[in-house]
Protein backbone atom coordinates (compact mmCIF):
# COMPACT_ATOMS: atom_id res chain seq x y z
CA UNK A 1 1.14 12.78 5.65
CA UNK A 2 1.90 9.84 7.18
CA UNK A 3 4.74 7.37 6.99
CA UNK A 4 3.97 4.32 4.28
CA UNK A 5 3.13 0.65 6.41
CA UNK A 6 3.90 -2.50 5.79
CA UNK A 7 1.50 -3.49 3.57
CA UNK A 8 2.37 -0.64 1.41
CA UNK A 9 6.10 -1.37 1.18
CA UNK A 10 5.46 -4.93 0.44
CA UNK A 11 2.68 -4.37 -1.99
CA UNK A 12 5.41 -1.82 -3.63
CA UNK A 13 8.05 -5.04 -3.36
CA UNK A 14 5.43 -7.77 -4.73
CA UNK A 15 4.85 -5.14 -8.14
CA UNK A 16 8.49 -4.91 -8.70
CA UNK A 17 9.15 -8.51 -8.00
CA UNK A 18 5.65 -9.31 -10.32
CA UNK A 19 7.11 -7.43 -13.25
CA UNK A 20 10.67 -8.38 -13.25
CA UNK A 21 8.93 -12.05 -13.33
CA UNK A 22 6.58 -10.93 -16.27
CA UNK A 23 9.35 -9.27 -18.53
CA UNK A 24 11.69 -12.71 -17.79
CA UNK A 25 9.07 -14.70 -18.62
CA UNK A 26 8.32 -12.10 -22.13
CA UNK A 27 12.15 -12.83 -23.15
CA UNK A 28 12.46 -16.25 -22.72
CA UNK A 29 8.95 -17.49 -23.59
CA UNK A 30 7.94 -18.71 -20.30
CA UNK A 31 4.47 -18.47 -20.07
CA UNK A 32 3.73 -19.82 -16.66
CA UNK A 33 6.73 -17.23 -15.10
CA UNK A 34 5.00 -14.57 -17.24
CA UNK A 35 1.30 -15.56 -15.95
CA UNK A 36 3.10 -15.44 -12.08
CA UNK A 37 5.00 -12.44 -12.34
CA UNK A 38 1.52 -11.09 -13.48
CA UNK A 39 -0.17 -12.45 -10.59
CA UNK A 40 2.29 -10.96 -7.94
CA UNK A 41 1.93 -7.48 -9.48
CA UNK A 42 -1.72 -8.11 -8.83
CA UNK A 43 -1.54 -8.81 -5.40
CA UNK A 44 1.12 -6.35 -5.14
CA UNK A 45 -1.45 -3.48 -5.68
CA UNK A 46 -4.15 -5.46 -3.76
CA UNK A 47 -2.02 -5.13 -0.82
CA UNK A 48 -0.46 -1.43 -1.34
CA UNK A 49 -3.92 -0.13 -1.76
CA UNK A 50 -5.04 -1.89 1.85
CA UNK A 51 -2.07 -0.40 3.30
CA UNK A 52 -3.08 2.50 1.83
CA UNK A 53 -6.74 2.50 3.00
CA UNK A 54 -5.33 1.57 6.16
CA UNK A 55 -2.80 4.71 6.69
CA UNK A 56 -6.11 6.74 5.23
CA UNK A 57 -8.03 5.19 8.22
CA UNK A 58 -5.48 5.94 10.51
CA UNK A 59 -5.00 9.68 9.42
CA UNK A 60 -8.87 10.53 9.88
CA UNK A 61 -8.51 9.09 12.93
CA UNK A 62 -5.48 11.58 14.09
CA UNK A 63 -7.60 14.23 12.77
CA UNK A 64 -10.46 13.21 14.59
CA UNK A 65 -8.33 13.40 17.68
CA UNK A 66 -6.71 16.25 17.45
CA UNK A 67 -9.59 18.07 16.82
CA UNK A 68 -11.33 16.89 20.09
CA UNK A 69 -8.00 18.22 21.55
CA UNK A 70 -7.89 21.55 20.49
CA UNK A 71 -11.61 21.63 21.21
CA UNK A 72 -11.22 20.99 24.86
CA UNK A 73 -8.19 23.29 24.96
CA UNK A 74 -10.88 26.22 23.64
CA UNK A 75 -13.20 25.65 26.21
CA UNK A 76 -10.75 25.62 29.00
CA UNK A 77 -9.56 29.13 28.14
């Protein structure tokens, strides 16, 4: 497995920040904060599961590469 990008760590950061807005906004009746912190979390996970698709992407392709590798390493034996 892969090490988490970017995306992922700030998609992570932009969910926490979302619902730390949303419960703030709960307790002191501040709808607009709450309908924010709602949107970040949103776009938190929007962007964590890019970063994810994009480590995914990036995996297959390691795979891919290794495999032509070992392949040539076989037929050179």
């Amino acid at each position: 497995m892969s090490i988490f990008n970017d995306d992922e760590v700030e998609g992570k950061y932009e969910q926490a920040k979302g619902t730390v807005k949303e419960k703030v906004g709960e307790v002191t009746g501040n709808e607009r904060l709450e309908a924010e912190g709602e949107a970040d979390h949103a776009a938190g996970e929007g962007q964590e599961t890019w970063g994810k698709f994009k480590r995914g992407v990036s995996d297959a392709v390691d795979s891919v590469g290794e495999a032509v590798s070992n392949t040539g390493k076989r037929m050179n034996d």
